[in-house]
N, C-alpha and C. Protein backbone atom coordinates (compact mmCIF):
# COMPACT_ATOMS: atom_id res chain seq x y z
N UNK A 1 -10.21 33.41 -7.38
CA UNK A 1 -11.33 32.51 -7.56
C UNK A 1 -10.90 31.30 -8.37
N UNK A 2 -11.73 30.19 -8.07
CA UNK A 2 -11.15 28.92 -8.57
C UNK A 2 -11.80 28.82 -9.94
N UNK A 3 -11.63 28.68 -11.33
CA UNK A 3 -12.24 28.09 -12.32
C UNK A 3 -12.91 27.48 -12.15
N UNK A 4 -14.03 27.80 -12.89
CA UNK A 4 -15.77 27.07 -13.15
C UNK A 4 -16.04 25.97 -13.74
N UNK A 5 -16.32 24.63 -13.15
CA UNK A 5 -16.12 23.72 -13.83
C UNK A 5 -17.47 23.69 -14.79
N UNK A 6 -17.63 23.73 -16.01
CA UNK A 6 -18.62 23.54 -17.05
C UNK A 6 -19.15 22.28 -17.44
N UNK A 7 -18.64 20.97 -17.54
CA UNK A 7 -18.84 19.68 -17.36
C UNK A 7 -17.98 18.90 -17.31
N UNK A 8 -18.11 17.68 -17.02
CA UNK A 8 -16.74 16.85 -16.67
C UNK A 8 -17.73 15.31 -16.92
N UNK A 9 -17.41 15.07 -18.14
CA UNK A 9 -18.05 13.83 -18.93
C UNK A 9 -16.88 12.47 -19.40
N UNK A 10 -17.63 11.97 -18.56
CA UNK A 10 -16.83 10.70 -18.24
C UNK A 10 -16.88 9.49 -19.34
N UNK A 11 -15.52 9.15 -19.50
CA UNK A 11 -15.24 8.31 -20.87
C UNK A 11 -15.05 7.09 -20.54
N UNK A 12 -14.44 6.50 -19.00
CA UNK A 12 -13.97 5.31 -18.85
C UNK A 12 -14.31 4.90 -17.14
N UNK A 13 -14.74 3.98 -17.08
CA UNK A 13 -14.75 3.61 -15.67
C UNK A 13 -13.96 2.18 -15.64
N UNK A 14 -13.43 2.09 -14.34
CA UNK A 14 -12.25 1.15 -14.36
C UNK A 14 -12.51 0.36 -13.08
N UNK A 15 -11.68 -0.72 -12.71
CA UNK A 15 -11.55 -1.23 -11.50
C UNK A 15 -10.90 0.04 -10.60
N UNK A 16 -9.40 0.57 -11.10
CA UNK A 16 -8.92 1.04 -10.26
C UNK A 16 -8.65 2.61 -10.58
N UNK A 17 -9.30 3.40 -11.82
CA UNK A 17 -9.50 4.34 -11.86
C UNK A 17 -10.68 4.58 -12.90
N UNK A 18 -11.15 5.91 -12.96
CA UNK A 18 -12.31 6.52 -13.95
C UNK A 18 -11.45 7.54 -14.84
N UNK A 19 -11.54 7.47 -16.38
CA UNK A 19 -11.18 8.85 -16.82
C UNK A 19 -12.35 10.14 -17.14
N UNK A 20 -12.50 11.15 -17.25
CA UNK A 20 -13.32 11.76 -18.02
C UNK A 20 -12.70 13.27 -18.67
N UNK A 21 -13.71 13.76 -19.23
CA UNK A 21 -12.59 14.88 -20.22
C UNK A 21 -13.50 16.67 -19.22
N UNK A 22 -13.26 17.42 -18.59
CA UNK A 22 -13.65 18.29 -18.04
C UNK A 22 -13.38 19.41 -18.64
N UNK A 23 -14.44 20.28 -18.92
CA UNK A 23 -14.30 21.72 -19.61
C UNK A 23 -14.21 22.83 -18.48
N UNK A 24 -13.76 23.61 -18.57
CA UNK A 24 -13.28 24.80 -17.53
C UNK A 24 -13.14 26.12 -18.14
N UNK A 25 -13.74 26.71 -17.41
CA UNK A 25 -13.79 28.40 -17.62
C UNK A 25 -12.60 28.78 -16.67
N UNK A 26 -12.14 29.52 -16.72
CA UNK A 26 -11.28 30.31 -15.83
C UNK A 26 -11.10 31.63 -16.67
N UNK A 27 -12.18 32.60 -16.23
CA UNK A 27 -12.37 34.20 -16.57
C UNK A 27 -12.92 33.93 -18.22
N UNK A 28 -12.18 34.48 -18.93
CA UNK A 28 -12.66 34.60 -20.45
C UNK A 28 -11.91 33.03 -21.22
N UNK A 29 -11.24 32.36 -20.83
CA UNK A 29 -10.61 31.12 -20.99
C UNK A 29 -11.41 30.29 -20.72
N UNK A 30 -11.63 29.46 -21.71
CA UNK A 30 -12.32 28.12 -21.91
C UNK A 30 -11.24 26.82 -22.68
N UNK A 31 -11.30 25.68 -21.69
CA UNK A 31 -10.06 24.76 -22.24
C UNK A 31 -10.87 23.23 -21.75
N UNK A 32 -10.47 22.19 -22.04
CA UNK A 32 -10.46 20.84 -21.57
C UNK A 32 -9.57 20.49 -20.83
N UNK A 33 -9.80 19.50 -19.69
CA UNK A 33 -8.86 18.64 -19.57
C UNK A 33 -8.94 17.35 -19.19
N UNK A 34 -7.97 16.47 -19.64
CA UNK A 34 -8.47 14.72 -19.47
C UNK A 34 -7.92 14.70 -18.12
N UNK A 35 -9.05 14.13 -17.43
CA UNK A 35 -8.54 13.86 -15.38
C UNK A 35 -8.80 12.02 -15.34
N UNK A 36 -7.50 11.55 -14.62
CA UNK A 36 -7.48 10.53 -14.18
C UNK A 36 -8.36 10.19 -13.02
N UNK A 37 -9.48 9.34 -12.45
CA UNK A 37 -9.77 9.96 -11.15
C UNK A 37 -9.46 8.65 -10.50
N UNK A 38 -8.81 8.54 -9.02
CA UNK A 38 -8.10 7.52 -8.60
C UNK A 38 -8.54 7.76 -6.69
N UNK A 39 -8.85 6.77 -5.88
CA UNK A 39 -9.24 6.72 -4.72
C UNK A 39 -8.16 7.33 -3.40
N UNK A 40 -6.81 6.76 -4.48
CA UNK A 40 -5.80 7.38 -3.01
C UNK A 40 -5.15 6.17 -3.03
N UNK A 41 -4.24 6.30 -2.42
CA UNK A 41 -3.19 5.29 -2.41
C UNK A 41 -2.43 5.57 -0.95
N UNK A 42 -2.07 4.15 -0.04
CA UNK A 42 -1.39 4.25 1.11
C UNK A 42 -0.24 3.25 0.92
N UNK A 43 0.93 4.29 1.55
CA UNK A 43 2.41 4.03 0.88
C UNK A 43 2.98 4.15 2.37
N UNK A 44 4.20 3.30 2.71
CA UNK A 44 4.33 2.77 4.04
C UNK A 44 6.03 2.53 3.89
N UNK A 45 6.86 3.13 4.64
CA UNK A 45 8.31 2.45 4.97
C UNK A 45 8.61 2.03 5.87
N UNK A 46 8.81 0.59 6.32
CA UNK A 46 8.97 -0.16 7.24
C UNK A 46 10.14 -0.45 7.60
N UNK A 47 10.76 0.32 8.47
CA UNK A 47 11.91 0.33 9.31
C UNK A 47 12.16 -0.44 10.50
N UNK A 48 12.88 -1.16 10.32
CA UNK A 48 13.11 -2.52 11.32
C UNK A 48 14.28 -2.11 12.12
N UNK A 49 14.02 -2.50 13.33
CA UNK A 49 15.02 -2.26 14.95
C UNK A 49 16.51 -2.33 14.27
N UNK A 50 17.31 -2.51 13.33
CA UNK A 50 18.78 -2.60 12.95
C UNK A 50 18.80 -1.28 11.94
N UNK A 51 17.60 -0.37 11.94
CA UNK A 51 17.55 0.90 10.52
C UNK A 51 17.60 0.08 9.48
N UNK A 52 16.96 -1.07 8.93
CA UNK A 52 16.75 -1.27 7.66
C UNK A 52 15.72 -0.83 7.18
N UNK A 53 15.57 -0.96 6.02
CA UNK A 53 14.34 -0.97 5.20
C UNK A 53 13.95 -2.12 4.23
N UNK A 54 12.74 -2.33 4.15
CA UNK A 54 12.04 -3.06 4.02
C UNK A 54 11.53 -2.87 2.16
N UNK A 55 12.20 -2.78 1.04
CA UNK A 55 11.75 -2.75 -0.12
C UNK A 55 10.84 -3.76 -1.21
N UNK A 56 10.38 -3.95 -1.74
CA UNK A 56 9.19 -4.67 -2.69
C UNK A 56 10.16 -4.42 -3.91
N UNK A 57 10.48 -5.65 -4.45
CA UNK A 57 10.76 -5.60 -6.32
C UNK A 57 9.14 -6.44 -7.08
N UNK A 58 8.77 -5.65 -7.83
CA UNK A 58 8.13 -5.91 -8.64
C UNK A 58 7.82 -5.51 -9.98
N UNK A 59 7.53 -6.24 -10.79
CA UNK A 59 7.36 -5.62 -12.33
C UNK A 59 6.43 -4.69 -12.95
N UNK A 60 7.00 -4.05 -12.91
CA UNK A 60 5.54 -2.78 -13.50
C UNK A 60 5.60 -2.65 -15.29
N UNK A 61 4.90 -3.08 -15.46
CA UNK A 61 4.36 -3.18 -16.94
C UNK A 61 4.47 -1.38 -17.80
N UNK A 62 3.71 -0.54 -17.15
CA UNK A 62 3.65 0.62 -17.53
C UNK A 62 5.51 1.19 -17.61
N UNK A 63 6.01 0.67 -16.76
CA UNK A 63 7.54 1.18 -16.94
C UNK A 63 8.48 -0.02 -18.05
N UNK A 64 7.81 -1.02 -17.83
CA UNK A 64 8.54 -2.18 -18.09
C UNK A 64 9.59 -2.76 -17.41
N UNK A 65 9.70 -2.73 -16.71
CA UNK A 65 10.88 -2.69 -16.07
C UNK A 65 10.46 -3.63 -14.49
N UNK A 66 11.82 -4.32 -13.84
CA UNK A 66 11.33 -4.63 -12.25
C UNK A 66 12.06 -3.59 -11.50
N UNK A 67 11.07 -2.89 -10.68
CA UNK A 67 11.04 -1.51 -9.65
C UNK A 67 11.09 -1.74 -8.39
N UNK A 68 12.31 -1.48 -7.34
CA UNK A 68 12.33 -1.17 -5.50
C UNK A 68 11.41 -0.48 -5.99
N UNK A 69 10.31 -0.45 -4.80
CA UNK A 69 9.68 0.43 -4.35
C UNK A 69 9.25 0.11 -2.98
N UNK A 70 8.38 1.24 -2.22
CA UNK A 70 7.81 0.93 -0.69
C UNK A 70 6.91 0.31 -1.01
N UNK A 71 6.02 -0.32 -0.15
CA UNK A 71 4.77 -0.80 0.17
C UNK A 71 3.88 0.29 -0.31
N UNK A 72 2.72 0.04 -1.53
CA UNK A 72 2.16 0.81 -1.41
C UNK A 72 1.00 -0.22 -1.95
N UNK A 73 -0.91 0.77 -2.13
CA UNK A 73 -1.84 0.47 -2.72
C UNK A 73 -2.83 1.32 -2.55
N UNK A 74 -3.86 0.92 -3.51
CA UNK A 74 -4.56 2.16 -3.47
C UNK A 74 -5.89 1.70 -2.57
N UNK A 75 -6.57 2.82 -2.08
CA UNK A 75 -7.01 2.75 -1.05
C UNK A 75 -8.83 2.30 -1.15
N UNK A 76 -9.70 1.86 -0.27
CA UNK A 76 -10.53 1.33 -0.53
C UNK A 76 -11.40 2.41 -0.39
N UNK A 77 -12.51 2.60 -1.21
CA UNK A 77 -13.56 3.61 -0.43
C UNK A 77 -13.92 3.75 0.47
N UNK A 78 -13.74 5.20 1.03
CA UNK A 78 -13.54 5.90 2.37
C UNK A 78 -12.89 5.53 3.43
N UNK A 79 -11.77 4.76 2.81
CA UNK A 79 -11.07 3.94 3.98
C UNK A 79 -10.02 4.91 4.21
N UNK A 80 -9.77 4.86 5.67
CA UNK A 80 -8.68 5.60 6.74
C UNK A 80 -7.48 5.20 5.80
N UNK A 81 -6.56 6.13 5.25
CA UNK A 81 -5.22 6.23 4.54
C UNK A 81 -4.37 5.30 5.84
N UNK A 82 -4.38 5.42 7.30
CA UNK A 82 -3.26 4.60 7.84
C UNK A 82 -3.88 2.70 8.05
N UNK A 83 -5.20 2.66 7.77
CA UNK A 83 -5.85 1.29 8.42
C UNK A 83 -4.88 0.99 6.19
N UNK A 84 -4.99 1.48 5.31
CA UNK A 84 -4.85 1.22 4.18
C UNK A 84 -3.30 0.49 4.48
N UNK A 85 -2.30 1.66 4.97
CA UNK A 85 -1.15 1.52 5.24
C UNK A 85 -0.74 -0.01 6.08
N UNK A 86 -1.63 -0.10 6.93
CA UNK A 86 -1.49 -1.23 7.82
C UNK A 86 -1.84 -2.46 6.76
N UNK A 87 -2.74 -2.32 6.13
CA UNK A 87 -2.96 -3.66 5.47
C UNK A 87 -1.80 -3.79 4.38
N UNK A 88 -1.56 -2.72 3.68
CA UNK A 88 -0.23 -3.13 2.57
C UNK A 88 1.23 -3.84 3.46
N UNK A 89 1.23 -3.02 4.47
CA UNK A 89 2.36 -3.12 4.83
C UNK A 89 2.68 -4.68 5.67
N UNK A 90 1.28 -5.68 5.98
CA UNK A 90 1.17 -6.92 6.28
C UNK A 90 0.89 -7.95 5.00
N UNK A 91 0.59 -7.04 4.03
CA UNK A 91 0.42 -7.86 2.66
C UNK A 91 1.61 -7.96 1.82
N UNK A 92 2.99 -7.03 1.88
CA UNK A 92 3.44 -6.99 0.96
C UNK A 92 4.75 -7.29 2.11
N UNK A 93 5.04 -7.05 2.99
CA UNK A 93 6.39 -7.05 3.28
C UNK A 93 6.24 -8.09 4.71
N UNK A 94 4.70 -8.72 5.12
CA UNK A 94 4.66 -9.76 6.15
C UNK A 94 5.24 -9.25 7.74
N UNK A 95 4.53 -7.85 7.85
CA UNK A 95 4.69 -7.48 9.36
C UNK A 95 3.50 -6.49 9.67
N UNK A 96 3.84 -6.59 11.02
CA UNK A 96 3.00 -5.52 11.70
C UNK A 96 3.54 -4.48 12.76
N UNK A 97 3.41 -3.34 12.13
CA UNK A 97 3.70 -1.95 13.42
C UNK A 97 2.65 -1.62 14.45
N UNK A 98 3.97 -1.49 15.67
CA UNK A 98 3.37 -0.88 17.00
C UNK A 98 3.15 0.41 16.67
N UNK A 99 3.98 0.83 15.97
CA UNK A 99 3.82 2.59 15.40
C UNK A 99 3.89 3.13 14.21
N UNK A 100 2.77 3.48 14.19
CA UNK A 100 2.86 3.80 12.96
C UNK A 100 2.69 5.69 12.86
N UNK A 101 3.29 6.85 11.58
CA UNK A 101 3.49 7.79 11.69
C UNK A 101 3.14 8.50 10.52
N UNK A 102 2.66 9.36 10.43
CA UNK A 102 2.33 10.02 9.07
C UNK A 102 2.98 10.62 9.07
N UNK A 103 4.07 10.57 7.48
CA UNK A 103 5.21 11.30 7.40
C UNK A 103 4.59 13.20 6.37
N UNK A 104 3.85 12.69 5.38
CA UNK A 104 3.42 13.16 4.23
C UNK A 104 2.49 12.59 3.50
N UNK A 105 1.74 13.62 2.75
CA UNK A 105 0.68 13.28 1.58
C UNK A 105 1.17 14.50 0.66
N UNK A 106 0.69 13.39 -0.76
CA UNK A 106 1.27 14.47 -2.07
C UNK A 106 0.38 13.90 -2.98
N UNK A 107 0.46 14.44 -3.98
CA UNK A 107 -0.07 14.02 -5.24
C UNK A 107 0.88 13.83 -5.95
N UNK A 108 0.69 12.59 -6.55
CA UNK A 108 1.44 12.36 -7.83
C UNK A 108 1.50 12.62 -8.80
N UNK A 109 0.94 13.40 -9.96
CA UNK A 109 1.15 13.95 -10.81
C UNK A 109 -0.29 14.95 -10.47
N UNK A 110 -0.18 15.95 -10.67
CA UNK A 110 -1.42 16.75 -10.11
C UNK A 110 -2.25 17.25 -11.25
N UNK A 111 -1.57 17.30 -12.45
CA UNK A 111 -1.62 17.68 -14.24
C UNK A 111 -3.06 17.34 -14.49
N UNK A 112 -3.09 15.61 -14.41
CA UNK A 112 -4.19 15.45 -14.75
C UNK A 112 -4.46 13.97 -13.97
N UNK A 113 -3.88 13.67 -12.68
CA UNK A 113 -4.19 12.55 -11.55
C UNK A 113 -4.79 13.00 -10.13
N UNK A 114 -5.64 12.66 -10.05
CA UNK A 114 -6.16 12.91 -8.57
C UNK A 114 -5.86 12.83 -7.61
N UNK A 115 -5.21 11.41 -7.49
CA UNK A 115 -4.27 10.17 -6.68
C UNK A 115 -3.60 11.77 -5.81
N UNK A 116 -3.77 11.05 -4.33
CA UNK A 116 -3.23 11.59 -3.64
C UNK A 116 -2.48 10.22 -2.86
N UNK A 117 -1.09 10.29 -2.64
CA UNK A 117 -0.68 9.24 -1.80
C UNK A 117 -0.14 9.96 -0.36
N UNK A 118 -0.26 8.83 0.58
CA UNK A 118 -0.43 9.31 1.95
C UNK A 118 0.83 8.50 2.88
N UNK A 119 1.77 9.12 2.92
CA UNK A 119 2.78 8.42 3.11
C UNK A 119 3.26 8.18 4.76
N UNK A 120 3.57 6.97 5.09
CA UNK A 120 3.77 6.05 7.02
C UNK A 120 4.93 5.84 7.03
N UNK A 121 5.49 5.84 8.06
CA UNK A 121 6.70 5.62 8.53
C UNK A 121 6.08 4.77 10.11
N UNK A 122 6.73 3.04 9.46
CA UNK A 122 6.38 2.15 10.40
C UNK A 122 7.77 1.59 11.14
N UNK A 123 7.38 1.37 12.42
CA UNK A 123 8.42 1.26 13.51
C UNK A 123 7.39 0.04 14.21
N UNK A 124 8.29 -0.78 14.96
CA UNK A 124 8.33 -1.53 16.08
C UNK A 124 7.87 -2.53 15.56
N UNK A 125 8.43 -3.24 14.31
CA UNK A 125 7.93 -4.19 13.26
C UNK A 125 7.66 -5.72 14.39
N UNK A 126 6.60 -6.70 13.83
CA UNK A 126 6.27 -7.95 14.25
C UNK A 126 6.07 -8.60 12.97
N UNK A 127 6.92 -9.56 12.73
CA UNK A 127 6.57 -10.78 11.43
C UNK A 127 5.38 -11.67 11.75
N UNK A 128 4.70 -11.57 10.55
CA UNK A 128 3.21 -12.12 10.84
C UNK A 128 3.54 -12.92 9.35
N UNK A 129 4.29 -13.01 8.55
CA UNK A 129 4.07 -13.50 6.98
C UNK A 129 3.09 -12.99 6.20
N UNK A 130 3.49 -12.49 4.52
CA UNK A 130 3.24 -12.01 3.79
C UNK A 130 1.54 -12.48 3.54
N UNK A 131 0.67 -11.96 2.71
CA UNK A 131 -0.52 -12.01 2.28
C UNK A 131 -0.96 -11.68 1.08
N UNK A 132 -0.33 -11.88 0.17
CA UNK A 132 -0.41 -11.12 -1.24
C UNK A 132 -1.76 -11.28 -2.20
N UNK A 133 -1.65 -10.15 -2.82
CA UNK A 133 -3.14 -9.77 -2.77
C UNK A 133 -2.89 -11.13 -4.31
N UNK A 134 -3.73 -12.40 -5.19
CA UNK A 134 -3.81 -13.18 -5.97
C UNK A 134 -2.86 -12.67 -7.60
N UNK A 135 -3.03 -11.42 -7.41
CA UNK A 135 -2.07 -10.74 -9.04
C UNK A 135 -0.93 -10.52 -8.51
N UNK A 136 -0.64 -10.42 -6.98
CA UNK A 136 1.00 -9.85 -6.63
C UNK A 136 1.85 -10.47 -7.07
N UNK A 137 2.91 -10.45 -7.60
CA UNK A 137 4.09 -11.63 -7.98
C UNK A 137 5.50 -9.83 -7.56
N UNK A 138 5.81 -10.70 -6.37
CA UNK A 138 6.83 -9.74 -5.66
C UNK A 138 8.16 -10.05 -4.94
N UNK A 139 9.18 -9.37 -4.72
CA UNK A 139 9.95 -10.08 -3.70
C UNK A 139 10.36 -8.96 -2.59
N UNK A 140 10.97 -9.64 -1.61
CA UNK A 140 11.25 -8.42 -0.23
C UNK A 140 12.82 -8.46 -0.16
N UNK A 141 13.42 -6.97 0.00
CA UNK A 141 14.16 -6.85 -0.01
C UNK A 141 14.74 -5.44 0.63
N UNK A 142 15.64 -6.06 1.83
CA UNK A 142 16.24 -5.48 2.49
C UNK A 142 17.42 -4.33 2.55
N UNK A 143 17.58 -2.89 2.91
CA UNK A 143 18.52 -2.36 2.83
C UNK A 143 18.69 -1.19 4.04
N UNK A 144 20.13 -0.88 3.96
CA UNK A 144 21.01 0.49 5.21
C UNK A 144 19.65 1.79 4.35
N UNK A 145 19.70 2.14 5.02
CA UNK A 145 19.46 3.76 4.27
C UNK A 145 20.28 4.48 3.37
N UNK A 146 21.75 4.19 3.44
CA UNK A 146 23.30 4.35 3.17
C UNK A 146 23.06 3.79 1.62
N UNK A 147 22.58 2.72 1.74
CA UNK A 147 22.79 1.64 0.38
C UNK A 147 21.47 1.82 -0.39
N UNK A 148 20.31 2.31 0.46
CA UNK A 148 18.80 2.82 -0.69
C UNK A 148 19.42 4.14 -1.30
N UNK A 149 20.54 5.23 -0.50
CA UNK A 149 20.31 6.67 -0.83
C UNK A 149 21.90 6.27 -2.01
N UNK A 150 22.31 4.84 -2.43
CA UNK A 150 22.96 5.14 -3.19
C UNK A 150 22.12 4.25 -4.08
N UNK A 151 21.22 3.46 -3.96
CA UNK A 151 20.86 3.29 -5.30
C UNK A 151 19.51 4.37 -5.50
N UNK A 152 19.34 5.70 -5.36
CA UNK A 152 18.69 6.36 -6.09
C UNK A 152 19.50 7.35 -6.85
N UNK A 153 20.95 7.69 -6.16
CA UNK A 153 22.06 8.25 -6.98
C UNK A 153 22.36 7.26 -8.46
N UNK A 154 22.43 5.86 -7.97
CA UNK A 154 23.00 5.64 -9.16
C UNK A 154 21.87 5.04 -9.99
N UNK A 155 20.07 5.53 -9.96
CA UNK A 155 18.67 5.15 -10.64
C UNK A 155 18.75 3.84 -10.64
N UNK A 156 18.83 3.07 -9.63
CA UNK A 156 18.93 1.58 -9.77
C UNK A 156 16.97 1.96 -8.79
N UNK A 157 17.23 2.76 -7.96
CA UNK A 157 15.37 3.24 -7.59
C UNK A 157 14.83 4.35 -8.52
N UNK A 158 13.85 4.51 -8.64
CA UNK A 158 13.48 5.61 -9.58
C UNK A 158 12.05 5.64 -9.50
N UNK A 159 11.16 5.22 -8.54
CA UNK A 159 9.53 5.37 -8.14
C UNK A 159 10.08 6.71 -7.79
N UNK A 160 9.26 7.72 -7.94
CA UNK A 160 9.04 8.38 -7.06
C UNK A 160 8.78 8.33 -5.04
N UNK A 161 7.62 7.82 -5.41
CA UNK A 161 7.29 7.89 -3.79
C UNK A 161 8.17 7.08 -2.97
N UNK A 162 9.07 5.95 -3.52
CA UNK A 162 9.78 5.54 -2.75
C UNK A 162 10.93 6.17 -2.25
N UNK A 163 11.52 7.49 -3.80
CA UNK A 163 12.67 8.47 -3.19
C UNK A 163 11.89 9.41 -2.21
N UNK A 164 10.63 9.68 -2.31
CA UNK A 164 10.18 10.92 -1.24
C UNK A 164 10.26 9.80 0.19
N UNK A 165 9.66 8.81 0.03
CA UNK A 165 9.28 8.45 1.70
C UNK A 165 11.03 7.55 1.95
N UNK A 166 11.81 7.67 1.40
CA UNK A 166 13.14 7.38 1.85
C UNK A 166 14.10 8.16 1.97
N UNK A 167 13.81 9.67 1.71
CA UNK A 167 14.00 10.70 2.08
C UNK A 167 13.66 10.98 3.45
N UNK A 168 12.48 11.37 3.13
CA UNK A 168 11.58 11.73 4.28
C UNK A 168 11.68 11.02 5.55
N UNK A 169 12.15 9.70 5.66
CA UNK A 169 12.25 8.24 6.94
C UNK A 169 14.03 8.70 7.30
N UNK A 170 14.35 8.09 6.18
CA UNK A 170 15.71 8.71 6.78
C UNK A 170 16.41 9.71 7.60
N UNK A 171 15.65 11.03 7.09
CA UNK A 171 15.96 12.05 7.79
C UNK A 171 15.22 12.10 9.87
N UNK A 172 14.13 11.03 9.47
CA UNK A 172 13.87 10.74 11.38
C UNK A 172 14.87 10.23 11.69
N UNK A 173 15.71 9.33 11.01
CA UNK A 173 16.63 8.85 11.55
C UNK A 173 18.09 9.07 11.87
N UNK A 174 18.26 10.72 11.21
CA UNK A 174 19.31 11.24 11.42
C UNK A 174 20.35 11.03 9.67
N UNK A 175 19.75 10.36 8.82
CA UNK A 175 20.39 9.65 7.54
C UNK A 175 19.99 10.84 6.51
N UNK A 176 20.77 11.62 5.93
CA UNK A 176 20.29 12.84 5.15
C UNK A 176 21.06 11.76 3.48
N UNK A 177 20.32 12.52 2.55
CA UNK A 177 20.65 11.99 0.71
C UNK A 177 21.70 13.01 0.26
């Protein structure tokens, strides 16, 4: 049986997430826990007719740092995870797929994040030019699968979802890490 949720009283509402603090029974156990709550996120690797890939550098504040990562964003209410995929992947890297594929969905930290990301593997790319959403400040950048699966050996990548869905793409393509 699943633990009884007792209340779940909400501390923060956000643009792009809510926190609140949730009490839980589970049998004679009574505990809290702080839950992130987040809409979903659609995350996209865009593989172009030569097996490249298609990477995003941008600065993420929370890491500090400027991060490869895939195309990703979080998703609009009740919006289809691949129509999500389609729009990042014309906003951030300036194309459009004939095919698009659902590789995987995961959660990203499951502890105390909701966020489920829903991960595409895009083929039969068309350049339409970038669309960036007014806060984006990004650049595009190209690589072998050969040359992404050595910069996560040597943490020059280090998103997560970009090592799962460059894992995960590669291996359609015959390219193992």
């Amino acid at each position: 049986m699943k633990p009884e949720i007792l209340s779940n009283e909400p501390i923060y509402k956000g643009k792009i997430f809510d926190v609140s603090i949730a009490e839980i029974r589970d049998g004679e156990l009574e505990y809290k826990r702080e839950i992130v709550a987040h809409k979903g996120s659609a995350v996209v690797i865009p593989v172009f007719a030569d097996k490249t890939v298609a990477l995003v550098r941008q600065y993420r504040h929370a890491a500090r740092e400027f991060l490869l990562e895939i195309p990703a964003g979080t998703l609009n209410a009740g919006e289809d995870p691949q129509i999500g995929a389609e729009r990042e992947l014309e906003e951030e890297i300036g194309v459009k797929a004939k095919k698009m594929e659902k590789l995987s969905e995961f959660y990203v930290s499951p502890g105390f994040l909701t966020e489920k990301m829903h991960l595409y593997l895009a083929t039969d790319l068309t350049e339409t030019g970038q669309n960036l959403d007014e806060d984006e400040v990004l650049s595009v950048e190209k690589f072998t699968f050969a040359e992404a699966f050595e910069k996560i050996a040597n943490k020059e990548i280090q998103d997560a979802k970009t090592i799962i869905g460059l894992i995960l793409a590669g291996a359609k393509f015959g390219f193992s890490y």
